[in-house]
Protein backbone atom coordinates (compact mmCIF):
# COMPACT_ATOMS: atom_id res chain seq x y z
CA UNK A 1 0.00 0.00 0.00
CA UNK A 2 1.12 3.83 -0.70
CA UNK A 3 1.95 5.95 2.30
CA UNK A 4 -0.80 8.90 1.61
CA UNK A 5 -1.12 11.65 4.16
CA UNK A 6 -4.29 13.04 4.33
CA UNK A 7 -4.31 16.70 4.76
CA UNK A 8 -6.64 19.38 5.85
CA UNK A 9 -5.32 23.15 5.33
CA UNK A 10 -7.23 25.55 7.50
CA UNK A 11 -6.91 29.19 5.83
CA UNK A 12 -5.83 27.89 2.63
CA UNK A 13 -6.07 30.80 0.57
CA UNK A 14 -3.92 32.97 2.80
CA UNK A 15 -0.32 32.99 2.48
CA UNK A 16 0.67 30.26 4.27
CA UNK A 17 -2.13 28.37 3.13
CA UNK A 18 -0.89 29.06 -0.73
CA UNK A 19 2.52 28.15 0.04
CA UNK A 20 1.25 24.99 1.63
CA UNK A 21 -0.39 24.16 -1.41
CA UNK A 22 2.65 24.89 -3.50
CA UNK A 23 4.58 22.11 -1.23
CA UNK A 24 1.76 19.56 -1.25
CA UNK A 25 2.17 19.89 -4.88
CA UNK A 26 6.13 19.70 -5.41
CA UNK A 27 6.00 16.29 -2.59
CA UNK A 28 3.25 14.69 -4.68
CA UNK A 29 5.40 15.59 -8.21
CA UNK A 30 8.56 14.16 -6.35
CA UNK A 31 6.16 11.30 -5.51
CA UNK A 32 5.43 10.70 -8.89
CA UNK A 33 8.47 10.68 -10.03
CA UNK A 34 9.80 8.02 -7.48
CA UNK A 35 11.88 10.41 -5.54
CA UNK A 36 9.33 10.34 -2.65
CA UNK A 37 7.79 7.91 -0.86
CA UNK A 38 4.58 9.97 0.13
CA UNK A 39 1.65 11.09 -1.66
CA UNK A 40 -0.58 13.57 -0.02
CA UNK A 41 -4.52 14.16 -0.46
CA UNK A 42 -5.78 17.60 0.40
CA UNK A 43 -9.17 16.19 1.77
CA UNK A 44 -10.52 19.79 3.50
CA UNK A 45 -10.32 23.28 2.66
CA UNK A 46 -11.31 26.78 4.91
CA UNK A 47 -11.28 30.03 3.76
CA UNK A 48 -12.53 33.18 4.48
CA UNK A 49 -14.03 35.82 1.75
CA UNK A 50 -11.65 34.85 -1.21
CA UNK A 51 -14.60 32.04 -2.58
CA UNK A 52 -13.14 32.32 -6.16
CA UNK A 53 -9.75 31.27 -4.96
CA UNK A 54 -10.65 28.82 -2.88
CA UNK A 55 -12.87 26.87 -5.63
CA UNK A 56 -9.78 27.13 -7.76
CA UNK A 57 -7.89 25.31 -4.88
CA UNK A 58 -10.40 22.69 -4.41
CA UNK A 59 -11.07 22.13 -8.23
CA UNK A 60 -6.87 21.48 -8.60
CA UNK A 61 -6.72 19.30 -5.72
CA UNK A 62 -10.00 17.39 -6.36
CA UNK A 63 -10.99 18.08 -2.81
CA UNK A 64 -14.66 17.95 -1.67
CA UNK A 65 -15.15 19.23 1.52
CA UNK A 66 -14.98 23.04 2.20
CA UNK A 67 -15.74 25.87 3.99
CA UNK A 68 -16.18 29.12 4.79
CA UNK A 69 -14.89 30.90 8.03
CA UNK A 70 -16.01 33.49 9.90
CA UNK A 71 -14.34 36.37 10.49
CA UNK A 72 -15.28 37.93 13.56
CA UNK A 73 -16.28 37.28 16.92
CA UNK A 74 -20.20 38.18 17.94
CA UNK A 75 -20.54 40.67 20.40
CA UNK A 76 -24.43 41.06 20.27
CA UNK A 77 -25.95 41.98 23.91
CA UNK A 78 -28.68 38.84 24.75
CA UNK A 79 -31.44 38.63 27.42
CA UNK A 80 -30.97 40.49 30.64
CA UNK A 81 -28.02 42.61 29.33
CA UNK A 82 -25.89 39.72 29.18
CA UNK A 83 -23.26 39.31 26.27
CA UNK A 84 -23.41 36.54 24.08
CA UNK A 85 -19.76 34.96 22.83
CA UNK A 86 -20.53 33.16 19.75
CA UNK A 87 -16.84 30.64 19.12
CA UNK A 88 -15.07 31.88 15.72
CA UNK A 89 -14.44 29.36 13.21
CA UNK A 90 -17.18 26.87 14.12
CA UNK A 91 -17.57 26.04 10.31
CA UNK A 92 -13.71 24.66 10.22
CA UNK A 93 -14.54 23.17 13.54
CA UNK A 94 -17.35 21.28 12.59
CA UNK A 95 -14.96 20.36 8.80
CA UNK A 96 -12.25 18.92 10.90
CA UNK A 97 -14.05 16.92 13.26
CA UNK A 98 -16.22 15.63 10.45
CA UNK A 99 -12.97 15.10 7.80
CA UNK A 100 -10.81 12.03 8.85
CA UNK A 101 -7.21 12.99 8.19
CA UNK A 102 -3.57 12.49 8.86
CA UNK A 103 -2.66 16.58 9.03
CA UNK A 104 -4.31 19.29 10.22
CA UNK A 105 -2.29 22.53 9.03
CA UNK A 106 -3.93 25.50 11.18
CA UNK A 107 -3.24 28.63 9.10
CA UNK A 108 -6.07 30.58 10.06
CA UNK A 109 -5.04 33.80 11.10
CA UNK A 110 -6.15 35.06 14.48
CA UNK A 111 -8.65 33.88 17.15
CA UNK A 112 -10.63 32.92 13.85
CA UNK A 113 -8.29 29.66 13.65
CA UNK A 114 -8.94 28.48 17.49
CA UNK A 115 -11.87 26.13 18.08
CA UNK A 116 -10.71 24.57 14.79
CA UNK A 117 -7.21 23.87 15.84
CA UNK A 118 -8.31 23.18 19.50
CA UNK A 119 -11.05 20.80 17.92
CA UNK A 120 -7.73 18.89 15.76
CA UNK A 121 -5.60 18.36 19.06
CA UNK A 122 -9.11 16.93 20.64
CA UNK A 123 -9.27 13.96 18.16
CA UNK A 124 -5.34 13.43 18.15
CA UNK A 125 -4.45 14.72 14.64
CA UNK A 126 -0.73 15.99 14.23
CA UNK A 127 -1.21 19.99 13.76
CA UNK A 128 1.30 21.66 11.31
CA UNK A 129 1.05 25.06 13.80
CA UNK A 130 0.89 28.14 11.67
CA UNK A 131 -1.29 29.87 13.99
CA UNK A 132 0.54 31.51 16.95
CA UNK A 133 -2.49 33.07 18.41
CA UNK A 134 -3.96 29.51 19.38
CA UNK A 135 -1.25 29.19 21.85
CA UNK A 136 -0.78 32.67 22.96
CA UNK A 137 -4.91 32.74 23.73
CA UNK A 138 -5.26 29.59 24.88
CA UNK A 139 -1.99 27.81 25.28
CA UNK A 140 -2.47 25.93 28.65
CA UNK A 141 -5.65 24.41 27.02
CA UNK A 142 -4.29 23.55 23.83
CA UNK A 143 -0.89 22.00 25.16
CA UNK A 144 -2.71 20.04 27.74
CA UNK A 145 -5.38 18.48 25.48
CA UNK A 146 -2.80 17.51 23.24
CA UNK A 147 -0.68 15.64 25.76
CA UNK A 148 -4.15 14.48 26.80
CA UNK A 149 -5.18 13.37 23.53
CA UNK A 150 -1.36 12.12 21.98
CA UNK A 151 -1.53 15.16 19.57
CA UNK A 152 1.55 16.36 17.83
CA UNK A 153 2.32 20.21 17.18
CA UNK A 154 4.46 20.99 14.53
CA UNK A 155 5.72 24.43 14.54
CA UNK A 156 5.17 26.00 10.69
CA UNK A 157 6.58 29.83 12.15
CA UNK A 158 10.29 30.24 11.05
CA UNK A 159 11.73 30.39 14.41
CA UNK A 160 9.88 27.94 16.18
CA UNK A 161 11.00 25.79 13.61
CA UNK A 162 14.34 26.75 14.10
CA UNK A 163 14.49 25.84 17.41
CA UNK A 164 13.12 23.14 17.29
CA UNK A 165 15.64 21.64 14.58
CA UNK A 166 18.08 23.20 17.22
CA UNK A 167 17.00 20.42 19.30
CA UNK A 168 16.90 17.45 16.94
CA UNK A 169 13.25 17.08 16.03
CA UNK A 170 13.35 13.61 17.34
CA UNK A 171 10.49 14.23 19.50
CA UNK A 172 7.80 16.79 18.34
CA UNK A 173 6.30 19.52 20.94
CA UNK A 174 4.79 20.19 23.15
CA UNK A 175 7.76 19.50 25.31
CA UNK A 176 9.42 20.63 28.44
CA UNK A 177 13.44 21.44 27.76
CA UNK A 178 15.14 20.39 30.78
CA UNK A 179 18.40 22.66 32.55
CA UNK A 180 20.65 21.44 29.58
CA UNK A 181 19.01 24.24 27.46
CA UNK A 182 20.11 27.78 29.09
CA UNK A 183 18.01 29.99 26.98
CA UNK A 184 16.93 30.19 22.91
CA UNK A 185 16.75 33.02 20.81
CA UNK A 186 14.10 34.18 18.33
CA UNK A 187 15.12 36.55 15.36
CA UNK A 188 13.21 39.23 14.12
CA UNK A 189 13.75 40.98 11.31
CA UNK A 190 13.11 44.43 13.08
CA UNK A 191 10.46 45.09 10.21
CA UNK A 192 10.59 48.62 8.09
CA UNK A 193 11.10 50.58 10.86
CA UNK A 194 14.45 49.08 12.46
CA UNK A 195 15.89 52.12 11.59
CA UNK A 196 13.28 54.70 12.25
CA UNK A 197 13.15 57.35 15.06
CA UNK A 198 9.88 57.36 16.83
CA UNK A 199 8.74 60.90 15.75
CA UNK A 200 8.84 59.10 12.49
CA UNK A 201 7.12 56.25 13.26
CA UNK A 202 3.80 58.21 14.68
CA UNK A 203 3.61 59.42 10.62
CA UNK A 204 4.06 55.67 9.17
CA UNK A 205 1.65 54.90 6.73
CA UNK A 206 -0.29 51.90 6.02
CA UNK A 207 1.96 51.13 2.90
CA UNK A 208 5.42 52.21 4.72
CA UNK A 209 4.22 49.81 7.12
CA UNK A 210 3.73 46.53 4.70
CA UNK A 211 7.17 47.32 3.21
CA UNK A 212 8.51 44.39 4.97
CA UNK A 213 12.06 43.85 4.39
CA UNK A 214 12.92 40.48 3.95
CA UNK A 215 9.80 38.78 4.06
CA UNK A 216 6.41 37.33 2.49
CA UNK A 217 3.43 37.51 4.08
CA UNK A 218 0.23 38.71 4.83
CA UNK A 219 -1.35 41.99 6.42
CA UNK A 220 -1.79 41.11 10.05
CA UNK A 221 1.39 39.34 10.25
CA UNK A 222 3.18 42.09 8.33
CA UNK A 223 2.00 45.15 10.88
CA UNK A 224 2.61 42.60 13.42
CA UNK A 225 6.17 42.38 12.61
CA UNK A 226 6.51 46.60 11.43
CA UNK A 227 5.55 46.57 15.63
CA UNK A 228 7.41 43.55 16.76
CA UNK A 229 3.85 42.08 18.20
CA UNK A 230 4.30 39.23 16.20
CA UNK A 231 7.76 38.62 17.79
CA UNK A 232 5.91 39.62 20.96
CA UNK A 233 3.31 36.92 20.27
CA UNK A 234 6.20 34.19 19.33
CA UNK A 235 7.64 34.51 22.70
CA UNK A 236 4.51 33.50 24.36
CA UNK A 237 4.14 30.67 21.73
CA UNK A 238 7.81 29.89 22.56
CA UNK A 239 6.76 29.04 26.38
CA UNK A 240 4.21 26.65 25.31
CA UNK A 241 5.56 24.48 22.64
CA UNK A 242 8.95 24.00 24.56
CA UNK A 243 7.95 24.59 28.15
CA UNK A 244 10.49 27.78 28.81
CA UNK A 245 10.37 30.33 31.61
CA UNK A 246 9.98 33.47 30.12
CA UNK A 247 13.41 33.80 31.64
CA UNK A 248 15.23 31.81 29.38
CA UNK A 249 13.42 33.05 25.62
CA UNK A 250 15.07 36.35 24.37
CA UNK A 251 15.00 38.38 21.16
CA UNK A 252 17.43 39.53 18.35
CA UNK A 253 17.47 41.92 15.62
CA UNK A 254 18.74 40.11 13.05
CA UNK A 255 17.66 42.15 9.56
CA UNK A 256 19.27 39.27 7.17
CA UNK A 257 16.68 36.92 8.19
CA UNK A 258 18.95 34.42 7.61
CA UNK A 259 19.47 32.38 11.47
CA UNK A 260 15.91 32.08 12.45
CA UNK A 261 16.89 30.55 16.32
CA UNK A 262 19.18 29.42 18.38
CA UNK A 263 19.66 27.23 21.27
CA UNK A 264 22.40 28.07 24.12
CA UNK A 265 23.25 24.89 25.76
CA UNK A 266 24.17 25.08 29.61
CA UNK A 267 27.68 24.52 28.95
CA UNK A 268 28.53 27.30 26.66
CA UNK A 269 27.99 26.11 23.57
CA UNK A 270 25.02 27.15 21.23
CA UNK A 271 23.33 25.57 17.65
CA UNK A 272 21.88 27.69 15.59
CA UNK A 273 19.25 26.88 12.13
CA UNK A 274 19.84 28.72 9.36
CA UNK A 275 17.84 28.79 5.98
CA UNK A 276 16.60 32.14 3.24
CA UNK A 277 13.61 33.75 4.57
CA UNK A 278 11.10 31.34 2.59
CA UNK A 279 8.31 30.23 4.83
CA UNK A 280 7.75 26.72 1.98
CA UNK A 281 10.84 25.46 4.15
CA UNK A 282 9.10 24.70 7.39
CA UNK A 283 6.00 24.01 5.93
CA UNK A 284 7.24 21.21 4.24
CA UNK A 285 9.26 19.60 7.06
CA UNK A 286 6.46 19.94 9.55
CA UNK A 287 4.39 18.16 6.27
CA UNK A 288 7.30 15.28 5.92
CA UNK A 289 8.31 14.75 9.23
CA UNK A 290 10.31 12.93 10.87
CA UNK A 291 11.57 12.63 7.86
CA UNK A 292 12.99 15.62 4.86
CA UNK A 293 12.87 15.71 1.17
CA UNK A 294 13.75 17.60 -1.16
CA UNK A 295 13.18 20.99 -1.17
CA UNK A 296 11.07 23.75 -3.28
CA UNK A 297 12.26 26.69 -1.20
CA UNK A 298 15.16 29.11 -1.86
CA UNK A 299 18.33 27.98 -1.11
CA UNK A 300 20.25 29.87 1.49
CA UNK A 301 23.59 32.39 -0.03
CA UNK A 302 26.22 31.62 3.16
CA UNK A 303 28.32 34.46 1.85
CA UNK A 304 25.36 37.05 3.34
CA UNK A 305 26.95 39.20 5.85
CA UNK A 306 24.80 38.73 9.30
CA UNK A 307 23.80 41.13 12.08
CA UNK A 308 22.24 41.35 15.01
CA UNK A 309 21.68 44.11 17.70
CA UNK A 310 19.33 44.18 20.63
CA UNK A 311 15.89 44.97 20.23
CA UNK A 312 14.80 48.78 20.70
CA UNK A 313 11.93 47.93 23.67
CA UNK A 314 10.90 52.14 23.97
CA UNK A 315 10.21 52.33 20.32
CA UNK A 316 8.92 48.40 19.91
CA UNK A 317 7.18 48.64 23.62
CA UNK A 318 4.87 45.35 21.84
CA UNK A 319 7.57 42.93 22.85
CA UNK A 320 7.19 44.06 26.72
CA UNK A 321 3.96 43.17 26.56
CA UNK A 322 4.73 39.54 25.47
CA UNK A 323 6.39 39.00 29.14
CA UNK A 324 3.73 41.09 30.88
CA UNK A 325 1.48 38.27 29.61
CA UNK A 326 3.33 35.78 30.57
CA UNK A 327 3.86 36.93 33.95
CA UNK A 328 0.12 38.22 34.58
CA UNK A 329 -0.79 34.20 33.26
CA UNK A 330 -4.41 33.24 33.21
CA UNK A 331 -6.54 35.05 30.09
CA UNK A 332 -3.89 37.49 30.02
CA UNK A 333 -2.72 35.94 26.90
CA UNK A 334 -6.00 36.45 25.25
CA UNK A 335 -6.55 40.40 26.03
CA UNK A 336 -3.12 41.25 24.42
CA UNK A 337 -3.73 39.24 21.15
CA UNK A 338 -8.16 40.14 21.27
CA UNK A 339 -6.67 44.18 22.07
CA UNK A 340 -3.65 43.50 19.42
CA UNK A 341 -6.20 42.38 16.56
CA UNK A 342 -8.84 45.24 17.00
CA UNK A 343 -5.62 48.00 17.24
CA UNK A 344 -4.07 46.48 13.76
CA UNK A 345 -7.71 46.50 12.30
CA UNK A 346 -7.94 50.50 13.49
CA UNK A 347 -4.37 51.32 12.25
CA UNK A 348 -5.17 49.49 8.63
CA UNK A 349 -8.36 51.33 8.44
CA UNK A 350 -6.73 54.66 9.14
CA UNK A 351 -8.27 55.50 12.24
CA UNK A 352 -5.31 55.24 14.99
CA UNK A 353 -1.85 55.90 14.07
CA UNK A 354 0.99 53.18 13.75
CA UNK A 355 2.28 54.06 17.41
CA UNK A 356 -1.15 53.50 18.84
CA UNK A 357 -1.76 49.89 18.07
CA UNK A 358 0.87 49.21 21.16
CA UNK A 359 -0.54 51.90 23.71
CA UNK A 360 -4.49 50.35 22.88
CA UNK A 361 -3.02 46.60 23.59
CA UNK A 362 -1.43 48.18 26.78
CA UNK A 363 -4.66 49.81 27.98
CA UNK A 364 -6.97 46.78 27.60
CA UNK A 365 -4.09 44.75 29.46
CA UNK A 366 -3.82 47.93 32.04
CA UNK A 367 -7.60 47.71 32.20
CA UNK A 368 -8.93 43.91 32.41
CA UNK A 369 -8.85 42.06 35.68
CA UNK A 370 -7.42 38.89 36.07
CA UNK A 371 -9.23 36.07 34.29
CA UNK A 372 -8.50 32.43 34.50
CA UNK A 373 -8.16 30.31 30.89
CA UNK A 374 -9.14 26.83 31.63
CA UNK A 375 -11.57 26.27 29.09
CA UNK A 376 -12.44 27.23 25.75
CA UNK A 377 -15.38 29.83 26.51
CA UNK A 378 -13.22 31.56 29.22
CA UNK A 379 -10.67 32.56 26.89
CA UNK A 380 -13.66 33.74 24.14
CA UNK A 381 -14.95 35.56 26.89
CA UNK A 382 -11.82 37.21 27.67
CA UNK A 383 -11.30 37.40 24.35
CA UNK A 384 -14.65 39.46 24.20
CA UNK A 385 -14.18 41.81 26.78
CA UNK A 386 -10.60 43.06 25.26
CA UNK A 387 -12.26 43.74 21.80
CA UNK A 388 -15.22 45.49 23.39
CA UNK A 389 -12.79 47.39 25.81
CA UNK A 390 -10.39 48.57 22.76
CA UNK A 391 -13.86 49.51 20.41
CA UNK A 392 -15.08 51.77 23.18
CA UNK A 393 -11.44 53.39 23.54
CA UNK A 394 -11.35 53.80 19.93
């Protein structure tokens, strides 16, 4: 018999999704042609508004089951002046625990791609993680249910990747690094503002703002990165796949994009993964593991000079907030990325500056009192109360 991996690819017509599409597709040619051992069958797609794509996607792949996600979170007042918390994403929900697969590759972006991820970890599936916030809302849940339930969580984010090829990929997370491992490093780029001086950066523009330097990807994650949330957000993701003290995960500017992690060993030593900033190289080994093929992905130039310098915390205050979180535990996780998601959405509309999206994810956290995040419609109802909180600022 053929080894076939099914796959389900949860936001596929977002950029990860398309690149996971594009890998699928060079594996199954490198299958044909004998130089693979693995076919893989895309048997579910979800999507949000881009219908036409996603029909084209389905149509190439031959895949039947789709669906379409929604978007935002209800925040309609009920009965008795009560607030109803409808969960996002119940339609990939209900096409993942109704699709029997292999993969589940959770690209959704935001609290959208939640229940649906949570739901895969629930029935066992190995998760190719693309979706940071899952684990910065609700990492506790989603890292116990998947010890629970024998789940695997492959990292798909560069420098989760990275540090976890730093540490063999013998065994995949979640997992708790022992004393051996004195801290890791995460990279960031420093976005297209590295080099700014804040008076500046309170006039960026939406464009000067998705100028990113070195990488791909799409809106969210691109301001994200212009305000070093998303590094901010990969530090709390950090603690949960690999079970580190905020204590021992720190931050680089590294604008070459070139080392995407490191690990520094207790007794001085330190291993570092290096690859070009092309996102189609951890996709496909979180599709092929424990195993690699051969790649679609740039190849890495090792003649690039490299750089790093310490991260600029008054004029990126977004990364502070990733420890706060940490340290405040509980739902605290869910107000920063719920207050983070509303300020980006006000910034790419035009009505907040660039500088504000940081200050309005610091005054929900400033403003929200301590919630615990032990199940699913906790951390939607903390999640609630930090959108509602930021809308009434704005």
């Amino acid at each position: 018999m053929p080894d076939v991996r099914r796959v389900i690819v949860l936001g596929s017509t977002g950029s990860i999704g398309t690149q996971t599409l594009e890998v699928i597709a060079h594996l199954n040619a490198l299958h044909e042609r004998g130089r693979w051992s693995t076919r893989y069958d895309v048997v579910g797609l979800a999507a949000g508004s881009n219908t036409d794509l996603l029909a084209a996607q389905a149509a190439r792949f031959g895949v039947q089951r789709t669906c379409h996600v929604q978007r935002q979170p209800s925040d309609s007042p009920a009965r008795g002046g009560t607030l109803t918390v409808t969960p996002v994403g119940c339609e990939a929900e209900e096409l993942v625990r109704s699709t029997e697969c292999d993969i589940v590759v959770a690209a959704i972006s935001g609290m959208a791609g939640l229940a649906a991820t949570l739901a895969a970890v629930e029935l066992g599936r190995t998760v190719a993680l693309a979706n940071k916030e899952t684990l910065v809302a609700a990492g506790a849940l989603v890292t116990g249910a998947a010890r629970r339930c024998g789940a695997r969580l492959l990292p798909v984010d560069s420098e989760h990747s990275g540090l976890w090829q730093c540490l063999g990929i013998a065994a995949p997370p979640p997992l708790s690094i022992g004393p051996e491992v004195a801290h890791v490093t995460l990279t960031a780029s420093g976005g297209p503002f590295r080099t700014w001086p804040a008076s500046k950066m309170a006039t960026a523009t939406v464009a000067d703002a998705l100028k990113h330097p070195t990488w791909s990807m799409g809106r969210k994650v691109t301001i994200d990165s212009a305000t070093l949330m998303n590094k901010a957000l990969e530090v709390i993701e950090a603690h949960w796949l690999f079970g580190l003290g905020a204590d021992r995960i720190r931050v680089l500017i590294h604008p070459q994009s070139i080392v995407h992690a490191s690990v520094h060993f207790a007794d001085g030593s330190s291993v570092s993964q290096m690859g070009a900033p092309d996102m189609r190289t951890p996709i496909q080994l979180a599709l092929t593991w424990p195993r690699r093929a051969a790649g679609c992905a740039a190849v890495l130039n090792p003649s690039t000079t490299l750089e790093f310098e310490e991260p600029d915390t008054e004029r990126f205050p977004a990364l502070g907030l990733a420890y706060r979180a940490l340290a405040d535990g509980g739902a605290a996780g869910a107000t920063l990325n719920a207050a983070n998601e509303v300020a980006v959405d006000a910034f790419l509309s035009g009505r907040v500056p660039f500088t504000r999206i940081a200050e309005l994810v610091r005054f929900a956290m400033d403003n929200t009192a301590p919630r615990p995040a032990d199940s699913l419609s906790e951390i939607l109802a903390a999640d609630h109360a930090a959108r509602r909180l930021v809308r009434e600022k704005l």
